[in-house]
Protein backbone atom coordinates (compact mmCIF):
# COMPACT_ATOMS: atom_id res chain seq x y z
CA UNK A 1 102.13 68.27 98.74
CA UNK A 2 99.36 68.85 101.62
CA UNK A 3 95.93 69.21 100.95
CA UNK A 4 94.34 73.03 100.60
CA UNK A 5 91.22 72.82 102.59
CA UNK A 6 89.83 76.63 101.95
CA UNK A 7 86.43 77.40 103.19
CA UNK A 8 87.96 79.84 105.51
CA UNK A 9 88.63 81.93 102.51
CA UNK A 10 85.14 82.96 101.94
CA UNK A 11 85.00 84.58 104.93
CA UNK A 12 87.26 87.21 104.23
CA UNK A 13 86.58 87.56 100.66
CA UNK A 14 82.80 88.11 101.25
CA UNK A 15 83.77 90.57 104.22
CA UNK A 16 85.66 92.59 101.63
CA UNK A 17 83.59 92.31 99.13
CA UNK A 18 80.35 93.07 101.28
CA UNK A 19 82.18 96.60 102.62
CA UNK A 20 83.12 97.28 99.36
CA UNK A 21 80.51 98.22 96.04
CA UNK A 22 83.55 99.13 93.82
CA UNK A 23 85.39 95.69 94.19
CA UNK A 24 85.57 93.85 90.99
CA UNK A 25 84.85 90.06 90.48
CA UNK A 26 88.55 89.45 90.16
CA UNK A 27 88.08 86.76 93.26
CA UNK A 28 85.53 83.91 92.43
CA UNK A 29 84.42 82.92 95.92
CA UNK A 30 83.86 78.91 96.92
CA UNK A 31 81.30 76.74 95.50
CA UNK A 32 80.59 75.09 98.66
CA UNK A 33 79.08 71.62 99.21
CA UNK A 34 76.50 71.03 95.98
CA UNK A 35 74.41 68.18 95.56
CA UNK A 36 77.48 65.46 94.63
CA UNK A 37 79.81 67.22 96.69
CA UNK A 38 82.77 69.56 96.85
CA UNK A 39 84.67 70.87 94.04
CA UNK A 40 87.97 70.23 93.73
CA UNK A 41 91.29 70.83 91.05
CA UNK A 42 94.16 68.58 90.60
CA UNK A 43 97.76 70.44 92.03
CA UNK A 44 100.22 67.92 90.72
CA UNK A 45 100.76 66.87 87.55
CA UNK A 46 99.27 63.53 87.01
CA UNK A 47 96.70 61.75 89.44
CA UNK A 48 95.88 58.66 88.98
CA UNK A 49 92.18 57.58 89.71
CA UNK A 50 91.41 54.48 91.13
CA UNK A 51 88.69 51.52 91.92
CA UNK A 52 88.97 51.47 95.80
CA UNK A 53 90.24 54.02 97.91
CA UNK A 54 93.99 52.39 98.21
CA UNK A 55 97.39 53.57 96.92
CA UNK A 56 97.30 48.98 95.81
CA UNK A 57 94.02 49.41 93.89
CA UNK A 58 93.81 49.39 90.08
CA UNK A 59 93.74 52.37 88.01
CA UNK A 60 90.71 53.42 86.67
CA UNK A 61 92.16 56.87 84.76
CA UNK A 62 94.64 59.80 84.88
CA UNK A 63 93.62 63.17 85.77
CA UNK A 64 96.02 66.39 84.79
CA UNK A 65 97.23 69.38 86.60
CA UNK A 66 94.06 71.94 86.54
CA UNK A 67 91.37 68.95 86.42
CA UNK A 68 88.33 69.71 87.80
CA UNK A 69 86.15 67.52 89.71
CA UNK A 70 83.52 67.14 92.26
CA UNK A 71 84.54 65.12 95.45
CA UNK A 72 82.91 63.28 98.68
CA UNK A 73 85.99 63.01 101.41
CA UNK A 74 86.10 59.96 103.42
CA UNK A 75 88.15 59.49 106.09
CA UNK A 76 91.87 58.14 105.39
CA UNK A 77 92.59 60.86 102.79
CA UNK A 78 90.78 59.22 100.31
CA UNK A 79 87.26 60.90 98.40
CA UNK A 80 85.11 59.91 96.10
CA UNK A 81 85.59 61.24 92.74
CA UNK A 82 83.13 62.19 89.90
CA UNK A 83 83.25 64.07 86.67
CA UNK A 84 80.10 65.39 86.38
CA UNK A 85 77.00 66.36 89.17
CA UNK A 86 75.57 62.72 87.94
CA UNK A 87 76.06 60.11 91.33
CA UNK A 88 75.21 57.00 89.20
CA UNK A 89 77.20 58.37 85.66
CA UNK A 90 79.52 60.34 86.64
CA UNK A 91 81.26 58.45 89.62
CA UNK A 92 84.61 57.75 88.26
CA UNK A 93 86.41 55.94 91.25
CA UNK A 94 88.78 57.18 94.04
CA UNK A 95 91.38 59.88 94.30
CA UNK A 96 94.23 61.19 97.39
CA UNK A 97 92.83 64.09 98.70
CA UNK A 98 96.39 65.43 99.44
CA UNK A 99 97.41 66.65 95.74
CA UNK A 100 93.67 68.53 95.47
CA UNK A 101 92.75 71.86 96.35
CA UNK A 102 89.53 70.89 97.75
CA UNK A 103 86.85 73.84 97.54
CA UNK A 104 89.21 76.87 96.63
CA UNK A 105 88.47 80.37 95.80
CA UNK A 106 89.60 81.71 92.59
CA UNK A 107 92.03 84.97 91.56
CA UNK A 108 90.91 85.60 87.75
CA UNK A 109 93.45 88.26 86.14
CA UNK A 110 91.72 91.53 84.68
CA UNK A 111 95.10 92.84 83.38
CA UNK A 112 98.64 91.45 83.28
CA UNK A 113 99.86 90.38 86.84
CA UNK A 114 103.29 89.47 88.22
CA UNK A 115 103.85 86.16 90.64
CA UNK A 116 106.58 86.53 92.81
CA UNK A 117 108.82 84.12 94.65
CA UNK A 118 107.73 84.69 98.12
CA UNK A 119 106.10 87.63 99.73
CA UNK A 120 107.82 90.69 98.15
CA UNK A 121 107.89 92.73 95.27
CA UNK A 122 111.37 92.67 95.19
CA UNK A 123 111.31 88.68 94.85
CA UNK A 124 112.48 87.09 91.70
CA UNK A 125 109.31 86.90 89.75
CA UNK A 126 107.89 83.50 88.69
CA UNK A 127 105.39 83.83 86.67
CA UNK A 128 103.57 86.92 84.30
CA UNK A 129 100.05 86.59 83.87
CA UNK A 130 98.47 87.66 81.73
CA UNK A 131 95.03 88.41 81.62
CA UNK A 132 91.90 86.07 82.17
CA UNK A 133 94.13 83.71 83.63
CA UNK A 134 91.94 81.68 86.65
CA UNK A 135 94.26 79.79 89.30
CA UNK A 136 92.85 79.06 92.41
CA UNK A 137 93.83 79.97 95.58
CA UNK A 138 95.48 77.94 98.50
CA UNK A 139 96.32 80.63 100.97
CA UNK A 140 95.09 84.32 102.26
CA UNK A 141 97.59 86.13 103.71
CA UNK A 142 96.33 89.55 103.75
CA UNK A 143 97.46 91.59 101.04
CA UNK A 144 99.17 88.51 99.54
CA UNK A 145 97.41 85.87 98.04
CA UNK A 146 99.19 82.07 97.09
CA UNK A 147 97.84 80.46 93.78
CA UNK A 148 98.83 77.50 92.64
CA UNK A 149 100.78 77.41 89.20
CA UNK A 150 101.77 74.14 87.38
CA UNK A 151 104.20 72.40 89.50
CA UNK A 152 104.79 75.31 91.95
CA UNK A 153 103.46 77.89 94.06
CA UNK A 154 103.55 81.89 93.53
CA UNK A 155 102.61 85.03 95.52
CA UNK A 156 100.30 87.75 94.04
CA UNK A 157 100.43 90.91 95.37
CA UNK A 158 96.75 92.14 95.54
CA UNK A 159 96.23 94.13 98.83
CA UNK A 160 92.96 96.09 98.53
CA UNK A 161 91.62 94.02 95.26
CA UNK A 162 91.06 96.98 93.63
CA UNK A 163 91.78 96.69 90.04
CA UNK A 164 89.39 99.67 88.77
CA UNK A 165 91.14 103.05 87.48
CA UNK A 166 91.79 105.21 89.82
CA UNK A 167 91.52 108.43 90.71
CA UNK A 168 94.56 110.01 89.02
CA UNK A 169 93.57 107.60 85.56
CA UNK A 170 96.23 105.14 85.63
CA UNK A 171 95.91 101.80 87.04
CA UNK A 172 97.61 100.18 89.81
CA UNK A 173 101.20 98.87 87.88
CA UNK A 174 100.67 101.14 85.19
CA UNK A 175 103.87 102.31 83.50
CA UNK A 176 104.69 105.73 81.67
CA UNK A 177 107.51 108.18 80.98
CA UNK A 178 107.60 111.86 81.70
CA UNK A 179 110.40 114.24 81.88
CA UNK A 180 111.97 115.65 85.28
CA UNK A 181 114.83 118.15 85.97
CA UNK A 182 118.47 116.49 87.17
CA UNK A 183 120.99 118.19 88.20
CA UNK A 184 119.99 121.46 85.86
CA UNK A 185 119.15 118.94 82.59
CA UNK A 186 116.17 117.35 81.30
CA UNK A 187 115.69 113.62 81.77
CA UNK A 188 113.33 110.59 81.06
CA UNK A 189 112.09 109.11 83.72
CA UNK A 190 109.78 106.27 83.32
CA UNK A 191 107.35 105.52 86.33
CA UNK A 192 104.86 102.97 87.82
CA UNK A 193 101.55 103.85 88.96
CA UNK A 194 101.45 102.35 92.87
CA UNK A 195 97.44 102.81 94.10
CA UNK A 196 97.85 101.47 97.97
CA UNK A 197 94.04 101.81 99.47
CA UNK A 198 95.70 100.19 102.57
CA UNK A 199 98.04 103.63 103.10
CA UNK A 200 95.06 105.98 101.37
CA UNK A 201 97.78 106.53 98.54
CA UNK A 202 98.75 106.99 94.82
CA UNK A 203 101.86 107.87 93.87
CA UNK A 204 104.36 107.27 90.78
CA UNK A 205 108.07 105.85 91.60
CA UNK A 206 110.96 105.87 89.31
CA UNK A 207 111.23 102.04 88.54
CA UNK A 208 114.43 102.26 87.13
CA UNK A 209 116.05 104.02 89.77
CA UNK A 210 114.38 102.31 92.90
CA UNK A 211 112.76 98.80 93.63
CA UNK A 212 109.45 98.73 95.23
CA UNK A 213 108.61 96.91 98.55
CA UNK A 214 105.49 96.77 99.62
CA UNK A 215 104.00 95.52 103.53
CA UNK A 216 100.89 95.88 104.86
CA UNK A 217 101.48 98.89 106.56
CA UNK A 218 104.05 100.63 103.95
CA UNK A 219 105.82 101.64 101.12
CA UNK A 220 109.37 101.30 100.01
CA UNK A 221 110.95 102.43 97.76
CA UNK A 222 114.84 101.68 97.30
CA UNK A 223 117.61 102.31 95.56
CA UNK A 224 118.25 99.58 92.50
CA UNK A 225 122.22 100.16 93.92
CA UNK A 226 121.56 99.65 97.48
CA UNK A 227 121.57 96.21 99.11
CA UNK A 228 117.94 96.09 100.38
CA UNK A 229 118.20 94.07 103.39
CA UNK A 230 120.61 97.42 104.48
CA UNK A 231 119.20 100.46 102.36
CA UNK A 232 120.86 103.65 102.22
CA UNK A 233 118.80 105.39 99.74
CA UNK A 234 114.75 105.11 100.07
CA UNK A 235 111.10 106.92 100.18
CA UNK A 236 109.11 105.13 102.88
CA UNK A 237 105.59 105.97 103.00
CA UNK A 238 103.06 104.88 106.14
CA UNK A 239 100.11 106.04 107.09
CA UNK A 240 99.48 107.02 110.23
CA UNK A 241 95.78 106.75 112.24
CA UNK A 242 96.87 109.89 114.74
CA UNK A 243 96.48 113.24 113.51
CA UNK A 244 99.36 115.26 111.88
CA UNK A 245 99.95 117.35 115.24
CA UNK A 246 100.87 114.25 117.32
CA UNK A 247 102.39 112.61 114.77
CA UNK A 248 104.47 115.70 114.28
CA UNK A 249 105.83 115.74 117.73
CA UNK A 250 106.46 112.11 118.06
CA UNK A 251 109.06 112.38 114.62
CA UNK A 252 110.42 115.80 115.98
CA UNK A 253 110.99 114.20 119.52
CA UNK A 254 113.27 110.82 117.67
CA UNK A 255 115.43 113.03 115.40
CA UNK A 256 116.02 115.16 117.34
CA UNK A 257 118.26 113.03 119.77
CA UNK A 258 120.62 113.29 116.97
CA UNK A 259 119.90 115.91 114.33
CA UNK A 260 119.25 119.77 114.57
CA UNK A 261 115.80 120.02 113.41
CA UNK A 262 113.97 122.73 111.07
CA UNK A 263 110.30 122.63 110.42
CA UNK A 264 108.74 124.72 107.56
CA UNK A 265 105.02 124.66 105.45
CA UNK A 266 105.51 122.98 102.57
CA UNK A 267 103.12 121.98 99.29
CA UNK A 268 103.29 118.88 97.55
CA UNK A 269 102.05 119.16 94.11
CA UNK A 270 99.42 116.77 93.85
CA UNK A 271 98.95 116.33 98.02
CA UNK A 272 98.71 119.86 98.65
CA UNK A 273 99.86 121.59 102.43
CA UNK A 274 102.14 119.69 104.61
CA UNK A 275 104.53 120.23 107.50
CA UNK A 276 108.23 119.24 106.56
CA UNK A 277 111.18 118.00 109.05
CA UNK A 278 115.00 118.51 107.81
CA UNK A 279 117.15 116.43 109.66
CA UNK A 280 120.66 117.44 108.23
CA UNK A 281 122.76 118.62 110.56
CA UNK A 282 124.44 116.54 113.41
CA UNK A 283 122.94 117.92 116.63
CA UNK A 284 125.37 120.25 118.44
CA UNK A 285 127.39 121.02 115.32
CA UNK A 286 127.55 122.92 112.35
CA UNK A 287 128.48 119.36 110.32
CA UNK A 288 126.23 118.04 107.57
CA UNK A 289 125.27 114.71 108.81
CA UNK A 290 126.23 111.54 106.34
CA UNK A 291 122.70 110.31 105.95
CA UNK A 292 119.93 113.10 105.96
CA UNK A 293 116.40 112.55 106.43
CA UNK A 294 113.74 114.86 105.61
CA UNK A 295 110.04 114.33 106.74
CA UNK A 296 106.44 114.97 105.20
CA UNK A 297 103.83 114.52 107.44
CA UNK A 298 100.54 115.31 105.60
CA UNK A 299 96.88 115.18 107.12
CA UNK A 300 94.77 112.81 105.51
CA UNK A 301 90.96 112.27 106.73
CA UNK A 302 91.44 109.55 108.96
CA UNK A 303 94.88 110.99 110.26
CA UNK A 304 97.87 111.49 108.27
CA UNK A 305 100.79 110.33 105.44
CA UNK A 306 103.86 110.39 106.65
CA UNK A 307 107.03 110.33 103.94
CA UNK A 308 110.41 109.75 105.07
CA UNK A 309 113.29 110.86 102.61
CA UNK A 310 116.79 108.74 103.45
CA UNK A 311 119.64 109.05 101.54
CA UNK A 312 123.24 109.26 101.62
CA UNK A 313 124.86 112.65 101.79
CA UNK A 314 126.62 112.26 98.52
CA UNK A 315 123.11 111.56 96.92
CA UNK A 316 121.15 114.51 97.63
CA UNK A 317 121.68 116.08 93.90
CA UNK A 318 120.42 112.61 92.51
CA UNK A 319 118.24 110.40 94.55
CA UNK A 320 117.28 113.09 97.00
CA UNK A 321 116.29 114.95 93.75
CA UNK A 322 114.59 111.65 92.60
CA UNK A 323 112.67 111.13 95.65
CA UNK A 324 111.17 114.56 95.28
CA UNK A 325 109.46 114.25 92.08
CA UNK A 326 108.26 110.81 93.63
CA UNK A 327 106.55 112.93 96.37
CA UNK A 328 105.07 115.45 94.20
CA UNK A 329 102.98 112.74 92.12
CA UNK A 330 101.39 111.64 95.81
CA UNK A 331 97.57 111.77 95.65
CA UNK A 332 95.93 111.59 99.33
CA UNK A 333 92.52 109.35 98.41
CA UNK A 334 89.36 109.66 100.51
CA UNK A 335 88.71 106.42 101.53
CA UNK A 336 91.11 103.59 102.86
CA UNK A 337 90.82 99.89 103.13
């Protein structure tokens, strides 16, 4: 295991939290240097601490996954260790600096919160937290954050650090049922609230019928019987920093190499006027194409939404149907990240 050296974290984290007012304190910024030193929490299970700074010296004590201490690094990989902000009663000995996180920020849970695998929200999850759980934090990667469980590593999916409730009610990962029409009868469906500030979005997917995958830039959401490295069936959502008119031609000008194109006004429910695309038909002939898309592009303040309906030709009675109520939850926020 390497050592997490994470002053660079603060950076970011204040730069977010300075633009900000309505971000929570669910990240604890770094301590920095005090008057003993850094802070610092053990990563492995066991660490042994010892009288000189040697692998050969004799053990002084054992500290446990979660430990934490206050450190001087020396050169070698070896610091200084003590137990409490005393430097003559609270200097216990000597410790490896490559099993601490040396300085870390902190992700403190304010409701229960899923660890993944890797860097997807369709990865096997690892861990549920649940809340006012405090791990720190050995790695920024945007809207991914990796925290440090007990004998492992985890990704938390936090991309705007918004945890407040938002503007439809519901909180980001909230889940609920309602009832939509299939196929002429009633159904449950039960959804999960997805607040993106990144895309300007909330919107409600069926989480039994699709898997949600989430980037920087976008969101997926795919059918639970499609393979999702090669997806068939799925919403995408982006958002778009050109304005609707542009964006409009540029989508019109791709399909249209292979599909005959109709445009028509169209209101979303909750994300009022927009412009939709069908592409259905294979260009130059009457034939329903095998994969249909249809297009929302709807103007947002700071350009526009785009949503992208794919699905196979056999589905449009059930996910295409699907898909729509999806759309029709879509709330177009003021303000992005």
């Amino acid at each position: 295991m390497k050592k997490y050296r994470l002053l660079t974290v603060l950076t970011v984290l204040v730069l977010m939290m300075g633009g900000f007012s309505t971000v929570k304190a669910d990240i604890i910024p770094p301590q920095g240097e005090g008057m003993i030193g850094l802070q610092a929490v053990v990563l492995c299970e066991t660490l042994t601490v010892r009288q000189q700074p040697s692998a050969s010296s004799k053990a002084v004590m054992t500290l446990h996954y979660g430990n934490t201490i206050l450190i001087q690094p020396e050169t070698g990989g070896w610091a200084a260790c003590f137990l409490s902000d005393s430097e003559e009663t609270g200097r216990a000995g000597w410790v490896n600096e490559d099993y601490l996180a040396i300085d870390p920020a902190w992700y403190l849970t304010e409701k229960s919160t899923p660890v993944y695998a890797w860097n997807d929200t369709m990865a096997p999850k690892v861990a549920l937290l649940n809340k006012g759980v405090k791990l720190p934090i050995l790695k920024d990667e945007g809207a991914w954050l990796i925290v440090s469980l007990r004998g492992a590593t985890g990704w938390i999916y936090q991309p705007d650090f918004y945890t407040e409730i938002s503007a439809t009610g519901r909180q980001d990962g909230e889940r609920f049922e309602t009832a939509i029409m299939i196929e002429g009868m009633e159904e449950t469906v039960r959804y999960e609230h997805v607040r993106n500030m990144n895309l300007g979005i909330e919107i409600d997917y069926d989480y039994e019928s699709f898997r949600r995958s989430s980037a920087f830039d976008c969101e997926y959401f795919i059918s639970v019987y499609d393979n999702p490295e090669k997806p068939l069936n799925y919403l995408e959502v982006r958002h778009y920093d050109e304005n609707a008119e542009t964006v409009f031609a540029a989508v019109v000008e791709t399909l249209s190499k292979e599909y005959e194109i109709t445009q028509s006004a169209h209101n979303l429910e909750h994300a009022g006027n927009c412009v939709m695309i069908d592409a259905s038909v294979v260009k130059g002939t009457d034939l329903m194409a095998d994969i249909l898309q249809t297009v929302y592009i709807v103007p947002a303040a700071d350009g526009c939404v785009v949503a992208t309906e794919h699905y196979e030709i056999e589905a449009s009675e059930g996910f295409g149907v699907r898909m729509d109520s999806i759309l029709n939850t879509m709330v177009i926020l003021n303000e992005r990240t």
